[in-house]
Each structure stands twice: as C-alpha cells, then as structure tokens.
PDB file of N, CA and C in Angstrom:
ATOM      1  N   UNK A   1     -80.782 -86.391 -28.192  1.00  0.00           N
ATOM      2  CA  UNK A   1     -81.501 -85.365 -27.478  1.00  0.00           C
ATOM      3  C   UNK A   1     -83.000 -85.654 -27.545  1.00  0.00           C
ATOM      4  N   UNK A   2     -83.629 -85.048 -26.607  1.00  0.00           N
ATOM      5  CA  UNK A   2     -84.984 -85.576 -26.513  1.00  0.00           C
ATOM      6  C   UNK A   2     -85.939 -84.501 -27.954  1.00  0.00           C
ATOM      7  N   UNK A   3     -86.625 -85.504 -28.465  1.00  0.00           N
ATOM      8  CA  UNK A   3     -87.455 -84.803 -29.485  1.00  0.00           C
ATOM      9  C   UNK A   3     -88.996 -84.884 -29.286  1.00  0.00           C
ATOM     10  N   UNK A   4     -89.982 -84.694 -29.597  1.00  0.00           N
ATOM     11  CA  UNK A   4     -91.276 -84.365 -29.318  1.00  0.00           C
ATOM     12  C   UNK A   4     -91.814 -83.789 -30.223  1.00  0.00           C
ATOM     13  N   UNK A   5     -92.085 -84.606 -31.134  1.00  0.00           N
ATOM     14  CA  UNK A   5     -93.247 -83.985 -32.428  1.00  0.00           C
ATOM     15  C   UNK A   5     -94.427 -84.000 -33.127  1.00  0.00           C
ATOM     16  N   UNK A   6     -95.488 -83.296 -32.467  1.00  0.00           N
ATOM     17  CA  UNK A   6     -96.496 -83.228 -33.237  1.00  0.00           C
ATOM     18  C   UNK A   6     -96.935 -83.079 -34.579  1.00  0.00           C
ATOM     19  N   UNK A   7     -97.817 -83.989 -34.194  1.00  0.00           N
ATOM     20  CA  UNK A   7     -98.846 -83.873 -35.539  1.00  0.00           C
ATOM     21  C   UNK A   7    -100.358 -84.338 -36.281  1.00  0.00           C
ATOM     22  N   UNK A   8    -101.046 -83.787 -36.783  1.00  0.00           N
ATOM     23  CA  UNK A   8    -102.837 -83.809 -37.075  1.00  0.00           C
ATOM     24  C   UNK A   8    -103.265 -82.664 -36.702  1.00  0.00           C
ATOM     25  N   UNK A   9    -102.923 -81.280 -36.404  1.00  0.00           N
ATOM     26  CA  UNK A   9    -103.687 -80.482 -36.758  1.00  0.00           C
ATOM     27  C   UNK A   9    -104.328 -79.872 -37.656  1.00  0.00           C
ATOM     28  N   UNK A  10    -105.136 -78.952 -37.433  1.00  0.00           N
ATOM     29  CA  UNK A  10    -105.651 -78.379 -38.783  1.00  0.00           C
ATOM     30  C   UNK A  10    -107.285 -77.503 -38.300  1.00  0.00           C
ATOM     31  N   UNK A  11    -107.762 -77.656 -39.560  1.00  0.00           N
ATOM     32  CA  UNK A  11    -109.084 -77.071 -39.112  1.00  0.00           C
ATOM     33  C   UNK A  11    -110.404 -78.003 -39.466  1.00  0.00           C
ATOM     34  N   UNK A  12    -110.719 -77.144 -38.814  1.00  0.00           N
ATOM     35  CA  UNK A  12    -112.079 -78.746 -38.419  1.00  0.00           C
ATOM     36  C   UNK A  12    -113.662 -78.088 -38.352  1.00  0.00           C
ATOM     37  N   UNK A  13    -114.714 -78.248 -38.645  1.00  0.00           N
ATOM     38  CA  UNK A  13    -115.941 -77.427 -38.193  1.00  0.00           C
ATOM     39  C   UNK A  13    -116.352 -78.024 -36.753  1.00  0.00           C
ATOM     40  N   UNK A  14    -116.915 -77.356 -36.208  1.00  0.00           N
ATOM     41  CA  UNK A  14    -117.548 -76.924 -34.776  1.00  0.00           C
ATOM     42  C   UNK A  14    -118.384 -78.672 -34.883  1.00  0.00           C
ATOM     43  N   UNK A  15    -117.935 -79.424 -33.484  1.00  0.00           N
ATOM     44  CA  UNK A  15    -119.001 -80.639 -33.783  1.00  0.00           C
ATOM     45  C   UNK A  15    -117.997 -81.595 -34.514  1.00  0.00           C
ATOM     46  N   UNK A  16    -116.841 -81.370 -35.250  1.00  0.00           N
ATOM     47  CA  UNK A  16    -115.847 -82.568 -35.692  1.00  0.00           C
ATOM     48  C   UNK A  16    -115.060 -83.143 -34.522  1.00  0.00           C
ATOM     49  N   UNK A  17    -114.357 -84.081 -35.327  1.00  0.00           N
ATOM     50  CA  UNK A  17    -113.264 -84.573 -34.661  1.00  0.00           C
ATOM     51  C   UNK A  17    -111.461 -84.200 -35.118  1.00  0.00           C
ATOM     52  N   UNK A  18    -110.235 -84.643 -34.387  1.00  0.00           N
ATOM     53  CA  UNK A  18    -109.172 -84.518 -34.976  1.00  0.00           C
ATOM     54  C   UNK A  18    -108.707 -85.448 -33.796  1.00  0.00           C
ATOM     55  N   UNK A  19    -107.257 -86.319 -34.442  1.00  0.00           N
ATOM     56  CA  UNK A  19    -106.679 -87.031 -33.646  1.00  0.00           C
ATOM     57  C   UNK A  19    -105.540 -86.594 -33.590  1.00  0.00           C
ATOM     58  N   UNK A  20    -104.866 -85.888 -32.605  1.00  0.00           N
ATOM     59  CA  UNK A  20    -103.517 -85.577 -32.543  1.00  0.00           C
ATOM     60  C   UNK A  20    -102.607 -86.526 -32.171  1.00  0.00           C
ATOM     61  N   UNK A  21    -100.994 -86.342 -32.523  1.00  0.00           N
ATOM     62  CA  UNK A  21     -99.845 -87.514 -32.358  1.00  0.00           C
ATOM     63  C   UNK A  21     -99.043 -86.737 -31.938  1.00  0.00           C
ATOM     64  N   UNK A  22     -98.536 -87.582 -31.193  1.00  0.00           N
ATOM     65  CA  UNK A  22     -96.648 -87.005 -30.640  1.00  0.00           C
ATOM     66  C   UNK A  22     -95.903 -88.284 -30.583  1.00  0.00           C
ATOM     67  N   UNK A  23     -94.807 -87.745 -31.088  1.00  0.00           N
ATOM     68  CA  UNK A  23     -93.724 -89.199 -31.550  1.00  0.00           C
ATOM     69  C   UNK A  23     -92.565 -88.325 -30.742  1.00  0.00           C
ATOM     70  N   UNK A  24     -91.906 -89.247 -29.625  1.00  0.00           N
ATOM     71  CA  UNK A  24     -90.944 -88.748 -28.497  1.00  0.00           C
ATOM     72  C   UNK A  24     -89.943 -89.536 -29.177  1.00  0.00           C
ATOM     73  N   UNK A  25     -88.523 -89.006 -28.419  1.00  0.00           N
ATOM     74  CA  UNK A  25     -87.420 -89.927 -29.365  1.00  0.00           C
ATOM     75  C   UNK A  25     -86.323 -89.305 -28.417  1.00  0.00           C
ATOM     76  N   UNK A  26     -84.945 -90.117 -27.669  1.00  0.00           N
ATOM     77  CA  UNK A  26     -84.103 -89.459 -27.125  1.00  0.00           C
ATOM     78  C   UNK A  26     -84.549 -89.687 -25.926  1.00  0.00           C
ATOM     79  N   UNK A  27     -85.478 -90.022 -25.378  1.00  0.00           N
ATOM     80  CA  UNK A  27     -85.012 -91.085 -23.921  1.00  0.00           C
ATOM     81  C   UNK A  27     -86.276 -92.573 -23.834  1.00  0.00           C
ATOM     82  N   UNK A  28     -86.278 -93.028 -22.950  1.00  0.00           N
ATOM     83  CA  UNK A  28     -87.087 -94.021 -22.604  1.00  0.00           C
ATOM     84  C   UNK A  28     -88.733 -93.396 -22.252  1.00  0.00           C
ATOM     85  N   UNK A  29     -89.188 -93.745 -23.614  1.00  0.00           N
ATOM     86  CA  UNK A  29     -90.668 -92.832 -23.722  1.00  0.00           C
ATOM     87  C   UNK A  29     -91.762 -93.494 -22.474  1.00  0.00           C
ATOM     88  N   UNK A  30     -91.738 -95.131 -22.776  1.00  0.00           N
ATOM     89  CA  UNK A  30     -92.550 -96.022 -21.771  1.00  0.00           C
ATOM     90  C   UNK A  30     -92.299 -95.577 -20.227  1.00  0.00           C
ATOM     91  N   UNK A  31     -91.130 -94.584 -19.547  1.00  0.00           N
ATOM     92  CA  UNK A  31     -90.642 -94.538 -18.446  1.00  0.00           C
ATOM     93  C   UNK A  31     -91.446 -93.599 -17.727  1.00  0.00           C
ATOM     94  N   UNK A  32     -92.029 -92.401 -18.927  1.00  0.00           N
ATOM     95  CA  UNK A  32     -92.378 -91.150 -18.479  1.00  0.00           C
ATOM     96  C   UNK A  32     -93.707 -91.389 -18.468  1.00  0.00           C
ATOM     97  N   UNK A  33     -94.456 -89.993 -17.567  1.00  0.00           N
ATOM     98  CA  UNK A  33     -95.942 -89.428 -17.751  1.00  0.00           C
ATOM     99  C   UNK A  33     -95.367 -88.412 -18.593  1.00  0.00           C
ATOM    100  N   UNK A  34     -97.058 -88.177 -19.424  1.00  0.00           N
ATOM    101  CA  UNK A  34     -96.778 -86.806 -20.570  1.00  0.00           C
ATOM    102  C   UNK A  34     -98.038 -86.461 -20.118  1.00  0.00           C
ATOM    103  N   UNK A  35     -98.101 -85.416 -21.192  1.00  0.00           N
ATOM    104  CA  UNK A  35     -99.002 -84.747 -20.725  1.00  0.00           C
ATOM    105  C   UNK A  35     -99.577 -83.554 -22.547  1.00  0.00           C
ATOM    106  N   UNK A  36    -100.807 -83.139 -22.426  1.00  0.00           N
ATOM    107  CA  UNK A  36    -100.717 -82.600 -23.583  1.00  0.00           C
ATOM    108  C   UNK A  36    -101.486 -80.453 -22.953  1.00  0.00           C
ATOM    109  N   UNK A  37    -100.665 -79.631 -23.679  1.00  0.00           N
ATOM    110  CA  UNK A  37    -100.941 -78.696 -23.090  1.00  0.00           C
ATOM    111  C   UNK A  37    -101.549 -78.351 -24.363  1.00  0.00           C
ATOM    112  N   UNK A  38    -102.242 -76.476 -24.283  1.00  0.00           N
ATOM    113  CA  UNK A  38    -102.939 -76.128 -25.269  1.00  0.00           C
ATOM    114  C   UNK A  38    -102.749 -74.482 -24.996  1.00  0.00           C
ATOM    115  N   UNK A  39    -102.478 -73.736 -25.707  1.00  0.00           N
ATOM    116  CA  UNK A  39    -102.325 -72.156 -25.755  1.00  0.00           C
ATOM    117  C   UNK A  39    -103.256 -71.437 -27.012  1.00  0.00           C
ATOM    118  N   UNK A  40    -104.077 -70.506 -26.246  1.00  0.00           N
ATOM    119  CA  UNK A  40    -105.284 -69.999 -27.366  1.00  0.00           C
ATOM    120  C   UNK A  40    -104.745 -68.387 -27.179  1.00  0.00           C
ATOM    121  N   UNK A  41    -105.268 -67.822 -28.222  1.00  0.00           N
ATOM    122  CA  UNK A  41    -104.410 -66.569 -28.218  1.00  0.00           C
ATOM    123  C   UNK A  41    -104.746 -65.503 -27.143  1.00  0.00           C
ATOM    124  N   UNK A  42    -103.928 -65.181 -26.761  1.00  0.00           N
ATOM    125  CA  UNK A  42    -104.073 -64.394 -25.415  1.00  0.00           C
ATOM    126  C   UNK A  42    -104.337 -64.867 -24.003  1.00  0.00           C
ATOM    127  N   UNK A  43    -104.208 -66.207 -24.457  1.00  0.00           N
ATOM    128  CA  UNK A  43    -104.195 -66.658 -22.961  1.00  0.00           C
ATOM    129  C   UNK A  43    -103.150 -67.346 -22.874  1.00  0.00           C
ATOM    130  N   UNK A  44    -103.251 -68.338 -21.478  1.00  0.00           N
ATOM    131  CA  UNK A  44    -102.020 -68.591 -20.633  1.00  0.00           C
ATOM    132  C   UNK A  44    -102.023 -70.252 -21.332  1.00  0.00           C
ATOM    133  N   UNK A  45    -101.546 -71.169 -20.980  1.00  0.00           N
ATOM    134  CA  UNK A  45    -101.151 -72.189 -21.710  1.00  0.00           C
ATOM    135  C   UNK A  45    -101.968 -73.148 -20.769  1.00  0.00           C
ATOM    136  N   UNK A  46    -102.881 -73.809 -20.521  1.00  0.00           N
ATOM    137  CA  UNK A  46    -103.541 -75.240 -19.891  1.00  0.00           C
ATOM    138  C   UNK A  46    -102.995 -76.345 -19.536  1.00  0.00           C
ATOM    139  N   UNK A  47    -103.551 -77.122 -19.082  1.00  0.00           N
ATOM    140  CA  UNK A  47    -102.981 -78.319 -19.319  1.00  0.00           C
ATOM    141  C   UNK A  47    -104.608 -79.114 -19.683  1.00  0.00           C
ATOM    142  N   UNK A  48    -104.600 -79.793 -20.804  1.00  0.00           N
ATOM    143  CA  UNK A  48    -105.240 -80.389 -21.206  1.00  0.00           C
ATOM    144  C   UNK A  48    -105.715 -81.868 -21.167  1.00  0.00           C
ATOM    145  N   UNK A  49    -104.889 -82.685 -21.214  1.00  0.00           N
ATOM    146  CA  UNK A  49    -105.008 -84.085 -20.306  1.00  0.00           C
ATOM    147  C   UNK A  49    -103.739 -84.648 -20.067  1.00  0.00           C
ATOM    148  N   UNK A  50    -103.652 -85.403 -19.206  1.00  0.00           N
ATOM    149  CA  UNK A  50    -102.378 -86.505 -18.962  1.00  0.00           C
ATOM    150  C   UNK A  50    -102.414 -87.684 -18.900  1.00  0.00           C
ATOM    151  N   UNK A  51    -101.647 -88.033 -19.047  1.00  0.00           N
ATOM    152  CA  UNK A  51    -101.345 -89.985 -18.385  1.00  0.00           C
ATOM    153  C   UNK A  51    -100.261 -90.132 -18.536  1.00  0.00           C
ATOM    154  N   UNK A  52    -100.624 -91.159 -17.627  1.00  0.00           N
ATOM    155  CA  UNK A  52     -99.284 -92.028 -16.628  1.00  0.00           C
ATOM    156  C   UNK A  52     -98.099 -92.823 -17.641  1.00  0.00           C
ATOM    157  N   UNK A  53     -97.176 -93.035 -17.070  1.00  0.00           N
ATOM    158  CA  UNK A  53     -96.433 -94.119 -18.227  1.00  0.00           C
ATOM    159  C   UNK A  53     -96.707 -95.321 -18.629  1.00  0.00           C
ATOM    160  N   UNK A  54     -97.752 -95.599 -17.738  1.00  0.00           N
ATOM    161  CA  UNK A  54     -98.821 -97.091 -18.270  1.00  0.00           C
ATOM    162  C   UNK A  54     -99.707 -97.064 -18.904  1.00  0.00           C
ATOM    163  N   UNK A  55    -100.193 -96.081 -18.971  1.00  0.00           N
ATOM    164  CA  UNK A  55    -101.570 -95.902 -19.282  1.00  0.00           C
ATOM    165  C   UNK A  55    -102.403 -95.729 -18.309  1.00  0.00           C
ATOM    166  N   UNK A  56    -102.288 -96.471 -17.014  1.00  0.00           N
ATOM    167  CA  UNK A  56    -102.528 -96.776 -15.447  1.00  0.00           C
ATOM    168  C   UNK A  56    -103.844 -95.676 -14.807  1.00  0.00           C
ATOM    169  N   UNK A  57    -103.545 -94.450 -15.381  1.00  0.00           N
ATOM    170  CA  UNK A  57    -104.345 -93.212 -15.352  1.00  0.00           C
ATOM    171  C   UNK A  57    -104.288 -91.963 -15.869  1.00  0.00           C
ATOM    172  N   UNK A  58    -105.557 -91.545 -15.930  1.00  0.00           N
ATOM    173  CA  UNK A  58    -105.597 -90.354 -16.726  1.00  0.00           C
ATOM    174  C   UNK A  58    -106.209 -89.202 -16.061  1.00  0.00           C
ATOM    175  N   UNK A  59    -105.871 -88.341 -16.281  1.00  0.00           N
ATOM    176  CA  UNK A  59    -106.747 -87.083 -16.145  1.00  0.00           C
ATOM    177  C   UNK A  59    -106.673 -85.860 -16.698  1.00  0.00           C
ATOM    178  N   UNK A  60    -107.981 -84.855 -16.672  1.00  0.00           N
ATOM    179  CA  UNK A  60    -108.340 -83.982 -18.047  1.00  0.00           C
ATOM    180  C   UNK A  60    -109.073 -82.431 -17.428  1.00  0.00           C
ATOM    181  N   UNK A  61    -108.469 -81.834 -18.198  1.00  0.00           N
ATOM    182  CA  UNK A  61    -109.035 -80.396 -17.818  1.00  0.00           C
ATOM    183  C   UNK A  61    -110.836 -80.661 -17.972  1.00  0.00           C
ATOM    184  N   UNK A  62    -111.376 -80.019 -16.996  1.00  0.00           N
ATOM    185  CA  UNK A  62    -113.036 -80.209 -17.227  1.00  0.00           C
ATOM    186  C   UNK A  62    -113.573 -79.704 -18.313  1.00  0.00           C
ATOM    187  N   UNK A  63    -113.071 -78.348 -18.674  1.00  0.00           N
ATOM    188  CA  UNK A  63    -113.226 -78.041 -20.191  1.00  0.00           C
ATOM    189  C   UNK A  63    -113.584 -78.872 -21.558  1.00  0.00           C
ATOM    190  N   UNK A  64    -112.785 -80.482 -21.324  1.00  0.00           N
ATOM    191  CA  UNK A  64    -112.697 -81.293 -22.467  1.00  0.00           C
ATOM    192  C   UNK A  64    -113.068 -83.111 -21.659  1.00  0.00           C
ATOM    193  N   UNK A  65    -113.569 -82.901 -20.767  1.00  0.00           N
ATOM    194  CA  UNK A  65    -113.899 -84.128 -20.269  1.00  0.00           C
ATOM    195  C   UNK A  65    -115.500 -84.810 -20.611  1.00  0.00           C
ATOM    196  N   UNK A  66    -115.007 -86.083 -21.310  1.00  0.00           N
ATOM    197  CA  UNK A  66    -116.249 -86.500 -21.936  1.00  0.00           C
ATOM    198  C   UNK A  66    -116.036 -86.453 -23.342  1.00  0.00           C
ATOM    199  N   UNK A  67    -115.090 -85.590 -23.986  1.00  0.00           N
ATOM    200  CA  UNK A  67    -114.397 -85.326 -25.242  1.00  0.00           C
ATOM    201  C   UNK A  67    -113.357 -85.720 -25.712  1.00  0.00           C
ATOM    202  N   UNK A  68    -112.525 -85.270 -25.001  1.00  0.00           N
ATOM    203  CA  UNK A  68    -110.989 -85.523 -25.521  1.00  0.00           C
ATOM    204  C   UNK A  68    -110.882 -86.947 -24.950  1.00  0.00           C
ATOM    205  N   UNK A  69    -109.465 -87.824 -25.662  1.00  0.00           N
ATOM    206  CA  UNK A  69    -109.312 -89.038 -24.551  1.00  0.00           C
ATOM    207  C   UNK A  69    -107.385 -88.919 -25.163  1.00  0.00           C
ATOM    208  N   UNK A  70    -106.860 -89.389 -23.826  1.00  0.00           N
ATOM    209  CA  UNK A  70    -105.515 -89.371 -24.071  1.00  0.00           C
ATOM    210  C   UNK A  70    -105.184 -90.655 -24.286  1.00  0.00           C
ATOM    211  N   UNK A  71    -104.255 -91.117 -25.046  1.00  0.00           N
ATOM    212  CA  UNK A  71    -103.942 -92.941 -24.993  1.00  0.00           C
ATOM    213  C   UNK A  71    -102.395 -92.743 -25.403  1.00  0.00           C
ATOM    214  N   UNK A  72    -101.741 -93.739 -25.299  1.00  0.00           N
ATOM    215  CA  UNK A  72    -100.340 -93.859 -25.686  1.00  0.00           C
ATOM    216  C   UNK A  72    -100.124 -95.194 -26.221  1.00  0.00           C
ATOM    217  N   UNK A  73     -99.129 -95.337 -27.224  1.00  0.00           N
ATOM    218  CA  UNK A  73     -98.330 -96.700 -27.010  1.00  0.00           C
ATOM    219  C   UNK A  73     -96.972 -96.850 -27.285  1.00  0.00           C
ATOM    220  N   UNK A  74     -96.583 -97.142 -26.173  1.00  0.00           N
ATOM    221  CA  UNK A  74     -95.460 -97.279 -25.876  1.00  0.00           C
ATOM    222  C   UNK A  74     -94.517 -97.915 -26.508  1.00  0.00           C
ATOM    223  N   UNK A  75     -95.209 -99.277 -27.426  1.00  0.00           N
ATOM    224  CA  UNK A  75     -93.984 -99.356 -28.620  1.00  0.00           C
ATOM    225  C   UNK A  75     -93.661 -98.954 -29.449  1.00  0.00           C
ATOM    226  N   UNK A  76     -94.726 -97.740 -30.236  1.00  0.00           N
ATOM    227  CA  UNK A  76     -94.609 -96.505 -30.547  1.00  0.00           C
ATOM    228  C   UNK A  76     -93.881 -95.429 -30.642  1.00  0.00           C
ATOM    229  N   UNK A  77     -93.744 -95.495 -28.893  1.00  0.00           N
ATOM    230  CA  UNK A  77     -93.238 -94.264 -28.621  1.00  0.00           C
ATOM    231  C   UNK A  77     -94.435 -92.968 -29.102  1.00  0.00           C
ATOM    232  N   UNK A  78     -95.389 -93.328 -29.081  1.00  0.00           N
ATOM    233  CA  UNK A  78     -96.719 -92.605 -29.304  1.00  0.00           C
ATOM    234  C   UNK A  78     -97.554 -91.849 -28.551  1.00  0.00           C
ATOM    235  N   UNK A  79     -98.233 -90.515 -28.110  1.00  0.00           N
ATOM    236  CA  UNK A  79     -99.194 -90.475 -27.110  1.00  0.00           C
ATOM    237  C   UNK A  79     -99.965 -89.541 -28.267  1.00  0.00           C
ATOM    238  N   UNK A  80    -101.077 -90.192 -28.011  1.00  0.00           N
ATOM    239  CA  UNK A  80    -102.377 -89.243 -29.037  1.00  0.00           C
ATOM    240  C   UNK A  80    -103.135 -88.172 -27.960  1.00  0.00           C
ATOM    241  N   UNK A  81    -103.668 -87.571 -28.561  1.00  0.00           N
ATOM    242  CA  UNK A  81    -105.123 -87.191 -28.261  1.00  0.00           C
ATOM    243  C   UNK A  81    -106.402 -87.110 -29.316  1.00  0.00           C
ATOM    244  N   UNK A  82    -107.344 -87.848 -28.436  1.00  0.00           N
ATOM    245  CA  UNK A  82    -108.474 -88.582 -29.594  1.00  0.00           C
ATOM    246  C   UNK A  82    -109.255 -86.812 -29.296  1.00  0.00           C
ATOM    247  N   UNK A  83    -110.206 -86.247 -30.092  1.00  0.00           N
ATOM    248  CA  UNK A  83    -110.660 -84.708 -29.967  1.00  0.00           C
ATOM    249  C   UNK A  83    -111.915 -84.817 -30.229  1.00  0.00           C
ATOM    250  N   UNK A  84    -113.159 -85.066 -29.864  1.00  0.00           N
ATOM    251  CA  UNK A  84    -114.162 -85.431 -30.167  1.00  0.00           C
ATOM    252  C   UNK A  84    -115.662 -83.901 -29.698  1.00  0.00           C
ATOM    253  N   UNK A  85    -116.327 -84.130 -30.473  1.00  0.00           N
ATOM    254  CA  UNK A  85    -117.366 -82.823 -30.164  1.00  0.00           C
ATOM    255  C   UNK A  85    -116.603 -81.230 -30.180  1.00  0.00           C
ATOM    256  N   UNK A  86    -115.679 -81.282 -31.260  1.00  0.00           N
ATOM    257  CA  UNK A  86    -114.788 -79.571 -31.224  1.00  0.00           C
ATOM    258  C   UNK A  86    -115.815 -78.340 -31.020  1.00  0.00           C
ATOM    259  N   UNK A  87    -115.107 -77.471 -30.428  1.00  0.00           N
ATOM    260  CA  UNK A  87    -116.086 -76.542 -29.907  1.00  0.00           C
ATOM    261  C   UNK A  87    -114.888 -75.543 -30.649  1.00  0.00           C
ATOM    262  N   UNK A  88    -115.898 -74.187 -30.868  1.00  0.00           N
ATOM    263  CA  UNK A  88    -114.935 -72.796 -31.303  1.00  0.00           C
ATOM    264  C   UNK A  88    -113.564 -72.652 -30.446  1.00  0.00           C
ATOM    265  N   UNK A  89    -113.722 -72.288 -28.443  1.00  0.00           N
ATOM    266  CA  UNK A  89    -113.000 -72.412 -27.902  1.00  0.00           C
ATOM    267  C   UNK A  89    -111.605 -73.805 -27.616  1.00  0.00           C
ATOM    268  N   UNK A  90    -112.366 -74.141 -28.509  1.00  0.00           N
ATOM    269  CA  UNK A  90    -110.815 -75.667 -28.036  1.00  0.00           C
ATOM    270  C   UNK A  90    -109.758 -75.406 -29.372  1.00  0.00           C
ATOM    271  N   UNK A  91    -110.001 -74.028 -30.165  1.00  0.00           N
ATOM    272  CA  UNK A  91    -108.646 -73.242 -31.045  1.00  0.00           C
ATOM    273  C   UNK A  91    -107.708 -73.237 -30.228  1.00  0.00           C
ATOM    274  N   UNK A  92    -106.239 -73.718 -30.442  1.00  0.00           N
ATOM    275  CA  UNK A  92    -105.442 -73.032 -29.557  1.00  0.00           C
ATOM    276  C   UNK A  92    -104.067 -73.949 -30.297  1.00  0.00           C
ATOM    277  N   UNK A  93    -102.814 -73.941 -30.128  1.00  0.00           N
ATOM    278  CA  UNK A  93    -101.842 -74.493 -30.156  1.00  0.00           C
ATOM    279  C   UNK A  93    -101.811 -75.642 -29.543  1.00  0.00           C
ATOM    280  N   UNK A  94    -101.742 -77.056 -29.594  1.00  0.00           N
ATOM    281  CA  UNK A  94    -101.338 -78.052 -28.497  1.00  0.00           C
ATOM    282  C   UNK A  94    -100.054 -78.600 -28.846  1.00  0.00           C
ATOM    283  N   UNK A  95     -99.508 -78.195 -27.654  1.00  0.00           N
ATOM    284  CA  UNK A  95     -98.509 -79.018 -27.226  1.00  0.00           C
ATOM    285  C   UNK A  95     -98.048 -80.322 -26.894  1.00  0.00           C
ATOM    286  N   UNK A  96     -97.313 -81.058 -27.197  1.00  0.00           N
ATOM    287  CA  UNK A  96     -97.248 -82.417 -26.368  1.00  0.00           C
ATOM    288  C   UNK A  96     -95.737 -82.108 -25.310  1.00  0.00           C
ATOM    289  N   UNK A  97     -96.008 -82.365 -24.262  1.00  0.00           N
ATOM    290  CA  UNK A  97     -94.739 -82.007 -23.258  1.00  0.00           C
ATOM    291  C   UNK A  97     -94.438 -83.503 -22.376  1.00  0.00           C
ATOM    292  N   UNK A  98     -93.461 -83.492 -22.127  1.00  0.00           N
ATOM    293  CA  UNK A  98     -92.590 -84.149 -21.169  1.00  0.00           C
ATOM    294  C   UNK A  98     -92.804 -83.518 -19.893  1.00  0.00           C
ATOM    295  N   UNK A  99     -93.444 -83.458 -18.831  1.00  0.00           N
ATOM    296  CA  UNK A  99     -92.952 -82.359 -17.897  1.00  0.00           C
ATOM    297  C   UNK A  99     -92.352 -82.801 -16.801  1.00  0.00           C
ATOM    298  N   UNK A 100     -91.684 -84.147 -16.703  1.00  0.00           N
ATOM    299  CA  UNK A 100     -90.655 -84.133 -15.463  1.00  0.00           C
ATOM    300  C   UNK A 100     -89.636 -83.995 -15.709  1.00  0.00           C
ATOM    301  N   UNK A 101     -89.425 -83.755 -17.460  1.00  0.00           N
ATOM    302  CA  UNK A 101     -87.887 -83.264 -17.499  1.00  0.00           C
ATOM    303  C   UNK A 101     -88.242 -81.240 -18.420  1.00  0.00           C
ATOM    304  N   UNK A 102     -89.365 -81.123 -18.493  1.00  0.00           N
ATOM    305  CA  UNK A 102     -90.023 -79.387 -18.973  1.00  0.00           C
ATOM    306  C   UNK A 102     -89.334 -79.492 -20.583  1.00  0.00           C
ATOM    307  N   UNK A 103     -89.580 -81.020 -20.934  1.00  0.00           N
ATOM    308  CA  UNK A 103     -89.587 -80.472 -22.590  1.00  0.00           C
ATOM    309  C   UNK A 103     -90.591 -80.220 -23.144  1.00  0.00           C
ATOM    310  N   UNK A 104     -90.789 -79.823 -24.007  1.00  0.00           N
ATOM    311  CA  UNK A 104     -92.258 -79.381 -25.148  1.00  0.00           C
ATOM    312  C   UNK A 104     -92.192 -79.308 -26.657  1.00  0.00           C
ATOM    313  N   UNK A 105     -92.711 -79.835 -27.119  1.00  0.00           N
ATOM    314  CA  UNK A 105     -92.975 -80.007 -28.977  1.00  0.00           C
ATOM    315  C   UNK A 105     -92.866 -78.706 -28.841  1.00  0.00           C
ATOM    316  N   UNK A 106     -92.847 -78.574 -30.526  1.00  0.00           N
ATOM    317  CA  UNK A 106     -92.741 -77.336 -31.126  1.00  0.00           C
ATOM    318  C   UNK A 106     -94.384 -76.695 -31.588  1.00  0.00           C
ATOM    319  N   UNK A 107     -95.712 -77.460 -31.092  1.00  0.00           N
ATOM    320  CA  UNK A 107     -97.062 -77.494 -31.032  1.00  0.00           C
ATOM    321  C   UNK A 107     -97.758 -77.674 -32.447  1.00  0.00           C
ATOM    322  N   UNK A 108     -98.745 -77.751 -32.556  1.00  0.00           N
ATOM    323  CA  UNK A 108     -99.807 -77.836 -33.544  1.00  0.00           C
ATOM    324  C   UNK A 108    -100.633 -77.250 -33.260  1.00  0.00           C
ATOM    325  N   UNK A 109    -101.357 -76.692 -34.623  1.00  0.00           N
ATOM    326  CA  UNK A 109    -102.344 -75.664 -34.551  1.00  0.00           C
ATOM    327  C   UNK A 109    -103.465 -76.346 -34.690  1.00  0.00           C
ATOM    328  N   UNK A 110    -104.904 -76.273 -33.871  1.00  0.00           N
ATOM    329  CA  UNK A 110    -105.938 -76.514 -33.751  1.00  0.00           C
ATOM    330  C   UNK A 110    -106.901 -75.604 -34.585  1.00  0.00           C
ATOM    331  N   UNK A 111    -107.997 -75.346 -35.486  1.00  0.00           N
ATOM    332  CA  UNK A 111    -108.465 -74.389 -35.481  1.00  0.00           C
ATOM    333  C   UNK A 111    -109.998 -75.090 -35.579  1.00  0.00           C
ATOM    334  N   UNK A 112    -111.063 -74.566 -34.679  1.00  0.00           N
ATOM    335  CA  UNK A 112    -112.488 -75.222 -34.897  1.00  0.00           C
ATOM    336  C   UNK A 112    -113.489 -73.630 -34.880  1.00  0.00           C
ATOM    337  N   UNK A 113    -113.755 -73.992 -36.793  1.00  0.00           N
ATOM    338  CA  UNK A 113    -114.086 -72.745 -36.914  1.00  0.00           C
ATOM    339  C   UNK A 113    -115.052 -73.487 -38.314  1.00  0.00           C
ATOM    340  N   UNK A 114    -116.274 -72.338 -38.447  1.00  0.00           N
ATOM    341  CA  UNK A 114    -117.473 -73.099 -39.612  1.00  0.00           C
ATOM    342  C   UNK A 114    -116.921 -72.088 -40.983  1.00  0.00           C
TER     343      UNK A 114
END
C-alpha cells in the first residue's frame, strides 16, 4: 500500500531554517509528481510547492518563493523541502501528498516561533 512519511519538523526561531523529508513506499515513486501541502490553524490547507517526477520543474506558492526549494531523489524514493528565512506565518502542518492518486502523509508540525 502506498505510504508517505514525513519527517524534520519541529520548532525553529523566526529567520531559521528546517529541511523536511518524505519517504514514499508502495508504488513507483520516480513515476509520480508530488507535491508538498501545509495547514495552519484555522485555515484551509495550501499547496506549497511541487515538482515533476524528474525534477524537470517546479513550482511554489508566492508566499515561500525565494525560500523554500523542493528537490527529490528518486533513488531514494525521497522529496524534501529545503525551508529557508522561516517566518511566524509559515507554522502550519506540512504535508507531503501524492495527488494524482489523493494520498497524503500523516504531516509534520512546523512551528516558527522566538
């Protein structure tokens, strides 16, 4: 069955960094685009950046562009997100999802707080 599990969250001060991981397992990881989502409390869930199953391309909520960077490797079975310049607002749950088949990790908690 397909699995999806994060991990590197935590808390961080305002101005750090954190590198998040997702380790997929249960189909052909190199085949898919992923994608990484993010849910802050009381709001609706984002989408935060993506890429392709090559690496080929990327793209990123404007919120975190210039900041975040998505990368994968595929012999891995790996897709990160690199988190750079944390701001208060980039608290939230992230997800790592599959979304051409709507799976989703079980998320990690972000917290960027002094």
């Amino acid at each position: 069955q397909v699995q999806l599990v994060e991990s590197g969250g935590g808390l961080v001060q305002p101005g750090g960094s954190l590198r998040l991981s997702c380790t997929a397992s249960g189909f052909t990881f190199s085949r898919y685009a992923m994608s990484w989502y993010r849910q802050a409390p009381g709001k609706e869930r984002e989408l935060v950046a993506a890429i392709s199953s090559i690496s080929s391309g990327a793209r990123y909520a404007d919120s975190v562009k210039g900041r975040f960077t998505i990368s994968r490797d595929n012999a891995k079975n790996t897709m990160y997100l690199q988190m750079n310049s944390l701001k208060p607002e980039d608290t939230a749950v992230y997800y790592c999802t599959l979304p051409t088949r709507g799976y989703w990790g079980q998320g990690t908690q972000v917290t960027v707080s002094s």
